[in-house]
N, C-alpha and C. Protein backbone atom coordinates (compact mmCIF):
# COMPACT_ATOMS: atom_id res chain seq x y z
N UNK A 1 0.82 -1.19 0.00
CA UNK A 1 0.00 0.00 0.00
C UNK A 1 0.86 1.25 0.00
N UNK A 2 2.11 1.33 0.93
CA UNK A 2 2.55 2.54 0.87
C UNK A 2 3.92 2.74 -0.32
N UNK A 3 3.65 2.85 -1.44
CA UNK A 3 4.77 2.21 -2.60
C UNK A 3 4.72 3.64 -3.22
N UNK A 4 4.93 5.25 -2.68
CA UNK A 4 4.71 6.16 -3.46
C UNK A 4 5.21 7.23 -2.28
N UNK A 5 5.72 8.43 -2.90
CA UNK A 5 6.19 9.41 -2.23
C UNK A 5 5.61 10.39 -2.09
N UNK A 6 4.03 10.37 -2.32
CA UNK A 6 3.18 11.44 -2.29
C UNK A 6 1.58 11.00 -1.54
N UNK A 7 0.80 11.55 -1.58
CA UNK A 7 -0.63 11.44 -0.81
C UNK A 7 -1.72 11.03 -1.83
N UNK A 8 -2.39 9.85 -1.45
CA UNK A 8 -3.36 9.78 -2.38
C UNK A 8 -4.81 11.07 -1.87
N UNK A 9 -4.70 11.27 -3.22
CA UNK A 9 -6.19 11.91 -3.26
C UNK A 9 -7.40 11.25 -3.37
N UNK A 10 -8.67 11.08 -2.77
CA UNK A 10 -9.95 10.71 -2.68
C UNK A 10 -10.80 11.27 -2.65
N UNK A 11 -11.52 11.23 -3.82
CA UNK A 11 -13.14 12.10 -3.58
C UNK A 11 -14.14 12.10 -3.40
N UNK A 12 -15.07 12.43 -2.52
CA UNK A 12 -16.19 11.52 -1.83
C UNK A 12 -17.42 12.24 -1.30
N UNK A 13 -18.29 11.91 -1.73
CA UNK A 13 -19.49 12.06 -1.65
C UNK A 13 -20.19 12.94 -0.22
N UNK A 14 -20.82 13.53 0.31
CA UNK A 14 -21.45 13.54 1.17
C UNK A 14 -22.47 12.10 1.48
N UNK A 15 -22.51 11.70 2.70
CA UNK A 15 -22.54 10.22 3.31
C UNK A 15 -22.50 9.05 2.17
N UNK A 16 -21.58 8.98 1.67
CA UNK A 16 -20.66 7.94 0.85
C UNK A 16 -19.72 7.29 1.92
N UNK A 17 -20.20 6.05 2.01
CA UNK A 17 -18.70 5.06 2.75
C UNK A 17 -17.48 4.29 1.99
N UNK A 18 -16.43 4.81 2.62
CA UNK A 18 -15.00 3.93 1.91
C UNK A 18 -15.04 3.23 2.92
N UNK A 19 -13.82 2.41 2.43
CA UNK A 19 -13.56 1.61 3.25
C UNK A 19 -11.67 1.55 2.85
N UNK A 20 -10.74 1.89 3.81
CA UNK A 20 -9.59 2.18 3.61
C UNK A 20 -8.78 1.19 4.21
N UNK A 21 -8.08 0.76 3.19
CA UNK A 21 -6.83 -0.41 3.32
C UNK A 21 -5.93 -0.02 4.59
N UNK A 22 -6.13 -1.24 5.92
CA UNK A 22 -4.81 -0.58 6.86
C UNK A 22 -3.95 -1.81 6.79
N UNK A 23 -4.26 -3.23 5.95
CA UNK A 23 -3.58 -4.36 6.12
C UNK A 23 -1.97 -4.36 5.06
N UNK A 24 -2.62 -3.18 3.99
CA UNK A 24 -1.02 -2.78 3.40
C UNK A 24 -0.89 -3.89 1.74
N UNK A 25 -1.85 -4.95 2.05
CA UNK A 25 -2.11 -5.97 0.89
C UNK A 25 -3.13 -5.59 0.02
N UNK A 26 -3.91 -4.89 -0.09
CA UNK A 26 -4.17 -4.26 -1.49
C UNK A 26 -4.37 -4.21 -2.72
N UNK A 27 -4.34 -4.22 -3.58
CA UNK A 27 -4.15 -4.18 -5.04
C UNK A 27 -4.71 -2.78 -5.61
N UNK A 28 -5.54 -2.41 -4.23
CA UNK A 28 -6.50 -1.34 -4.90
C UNK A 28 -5.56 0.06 -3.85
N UNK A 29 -4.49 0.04 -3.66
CA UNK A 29 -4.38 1.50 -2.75
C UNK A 29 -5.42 3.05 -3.28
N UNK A 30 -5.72 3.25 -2.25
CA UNK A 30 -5.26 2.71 -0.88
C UNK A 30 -6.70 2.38 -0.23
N UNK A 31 -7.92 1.90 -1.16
CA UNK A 31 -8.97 1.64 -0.67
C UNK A 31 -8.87 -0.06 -0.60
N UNK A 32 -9.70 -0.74 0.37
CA UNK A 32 -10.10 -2.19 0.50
C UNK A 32 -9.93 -2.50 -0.97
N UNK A 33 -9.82 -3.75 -0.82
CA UNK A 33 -9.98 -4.90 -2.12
C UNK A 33 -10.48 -6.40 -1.18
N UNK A 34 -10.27 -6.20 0.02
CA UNK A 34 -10.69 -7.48 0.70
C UNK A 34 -9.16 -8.18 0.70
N UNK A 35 -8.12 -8.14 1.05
CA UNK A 35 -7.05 -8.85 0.90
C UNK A 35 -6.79 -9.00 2.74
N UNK A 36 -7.50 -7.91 3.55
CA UNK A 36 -7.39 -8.36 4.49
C UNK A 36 -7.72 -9.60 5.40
N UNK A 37 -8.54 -10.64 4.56
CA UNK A 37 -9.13 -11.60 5.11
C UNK A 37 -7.90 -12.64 5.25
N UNK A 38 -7.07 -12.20 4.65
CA UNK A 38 -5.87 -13.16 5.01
C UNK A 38 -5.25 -12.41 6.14
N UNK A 39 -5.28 -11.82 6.47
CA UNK A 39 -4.20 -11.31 7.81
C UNK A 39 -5.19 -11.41 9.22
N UNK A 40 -4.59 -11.57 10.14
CA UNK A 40 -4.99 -11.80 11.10
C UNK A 40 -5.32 -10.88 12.12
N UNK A 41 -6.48 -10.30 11.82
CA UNK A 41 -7.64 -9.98 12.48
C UNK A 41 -7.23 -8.07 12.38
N UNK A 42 -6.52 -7.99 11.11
CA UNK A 42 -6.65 -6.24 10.42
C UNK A 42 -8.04 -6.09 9.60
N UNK A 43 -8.27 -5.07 9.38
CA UNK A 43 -9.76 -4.85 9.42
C UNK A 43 -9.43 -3.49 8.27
N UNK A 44 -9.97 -3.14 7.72
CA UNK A 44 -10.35 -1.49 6.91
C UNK A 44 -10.69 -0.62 8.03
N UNK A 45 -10.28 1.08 7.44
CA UNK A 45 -10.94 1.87 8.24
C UNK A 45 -12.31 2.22 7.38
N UNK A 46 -13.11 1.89 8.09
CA UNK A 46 -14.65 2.59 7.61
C UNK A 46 -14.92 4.50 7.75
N UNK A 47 -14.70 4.74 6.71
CA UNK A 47 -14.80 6.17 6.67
C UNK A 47 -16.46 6.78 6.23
N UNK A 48 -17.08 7.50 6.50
CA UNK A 48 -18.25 7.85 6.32
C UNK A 48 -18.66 9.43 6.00
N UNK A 49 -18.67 10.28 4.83
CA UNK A 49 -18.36 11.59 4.36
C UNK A 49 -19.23 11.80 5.29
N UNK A 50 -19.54 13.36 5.90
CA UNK A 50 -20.40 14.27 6.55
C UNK A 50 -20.82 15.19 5.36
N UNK A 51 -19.88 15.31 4.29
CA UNK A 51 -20.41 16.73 3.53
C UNK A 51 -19.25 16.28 1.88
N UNK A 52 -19.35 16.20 0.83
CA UNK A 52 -18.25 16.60 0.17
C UNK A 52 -17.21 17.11 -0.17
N UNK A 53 -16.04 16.18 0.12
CA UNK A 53 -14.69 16.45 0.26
C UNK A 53 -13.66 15.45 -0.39
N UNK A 54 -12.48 15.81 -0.98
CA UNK A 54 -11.41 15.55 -0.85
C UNK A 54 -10.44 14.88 0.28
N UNK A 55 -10.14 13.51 0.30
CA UNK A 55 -9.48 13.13 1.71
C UNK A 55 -8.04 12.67 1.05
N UNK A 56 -6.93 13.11 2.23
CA UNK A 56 -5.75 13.09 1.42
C UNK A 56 -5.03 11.99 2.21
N UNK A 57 -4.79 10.92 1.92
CA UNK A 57 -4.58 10.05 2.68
C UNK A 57 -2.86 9.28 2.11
N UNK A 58 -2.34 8.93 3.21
CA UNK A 58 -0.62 8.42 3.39
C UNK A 58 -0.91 7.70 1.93
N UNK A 59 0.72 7.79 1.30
CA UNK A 59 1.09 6.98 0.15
C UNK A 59 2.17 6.57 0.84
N UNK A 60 3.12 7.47 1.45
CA UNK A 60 4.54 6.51 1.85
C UNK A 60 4.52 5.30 3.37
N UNK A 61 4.23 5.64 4.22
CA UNK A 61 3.40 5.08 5.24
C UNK A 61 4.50 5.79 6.40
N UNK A 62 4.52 6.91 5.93
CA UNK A 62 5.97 7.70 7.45
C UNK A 62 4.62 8.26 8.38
N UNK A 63 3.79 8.58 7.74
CA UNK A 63 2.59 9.66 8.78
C UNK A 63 2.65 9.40 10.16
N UNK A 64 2.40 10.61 10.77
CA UNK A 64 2.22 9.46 12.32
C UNK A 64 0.72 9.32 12.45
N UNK A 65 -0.29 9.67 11.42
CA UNK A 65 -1.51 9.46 11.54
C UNK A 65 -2.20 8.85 10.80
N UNK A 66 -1.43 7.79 10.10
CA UNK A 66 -2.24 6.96 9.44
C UNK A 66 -3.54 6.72 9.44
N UNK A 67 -4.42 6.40 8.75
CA UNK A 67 -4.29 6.63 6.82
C UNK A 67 -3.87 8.13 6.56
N UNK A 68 -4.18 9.12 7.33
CA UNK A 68 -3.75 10.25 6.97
C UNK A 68 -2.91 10.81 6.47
N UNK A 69 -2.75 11.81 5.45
CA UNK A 69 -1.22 12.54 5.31
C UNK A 69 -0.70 13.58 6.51
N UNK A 70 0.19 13.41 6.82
CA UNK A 70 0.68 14.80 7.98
C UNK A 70 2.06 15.17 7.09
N UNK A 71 2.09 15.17 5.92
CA UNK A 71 3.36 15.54 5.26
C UNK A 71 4.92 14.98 5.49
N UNK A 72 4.67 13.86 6.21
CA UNK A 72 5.70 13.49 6.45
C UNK A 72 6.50 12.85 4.82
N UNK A 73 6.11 13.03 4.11
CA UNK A 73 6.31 12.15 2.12
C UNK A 73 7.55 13.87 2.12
N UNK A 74 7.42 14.60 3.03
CA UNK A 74 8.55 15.67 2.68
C UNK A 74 9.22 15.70 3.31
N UNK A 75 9.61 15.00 4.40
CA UNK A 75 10.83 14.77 5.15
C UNK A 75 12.09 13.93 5.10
């Protein structure tokens, strides 16, 4: 999942649910594909829009707030 030196961008609906890859197996970064059913007992983050937005979420995996970006892809 984290194979990139920049932030993925996501665009999303007002109450639209993702569902965000934290198991790192993937195919789809950085949203679910279901690959977590092989790892032991990692799960997606269930995200749920309030309003229409843009979510900028870790590509390198330095953040300290995963899925989040905190800019750490510039350090």
């Amino acid at each position: 999942m984290y194979s990139q030196q920049f932030p993925y961008s996501v665009a999303i609906k007002k109450d639209e649910e993702i569902y965000i890859c934290q198991c790192g197996k993937t195919a789809k970064s950085p949203l679910c594909d279901g690959s977590h059913k092989q790892t032991d007992g990692v799960r997606p983050l269930i995200f749920t829009a309030e309003k229409d937005q843009s979510l900028t979420l870790c590509g390198c995996g330095k953040s300290a707030d995963i899925p989040w970006c905190d800019g750490s892809h510039n350090r």
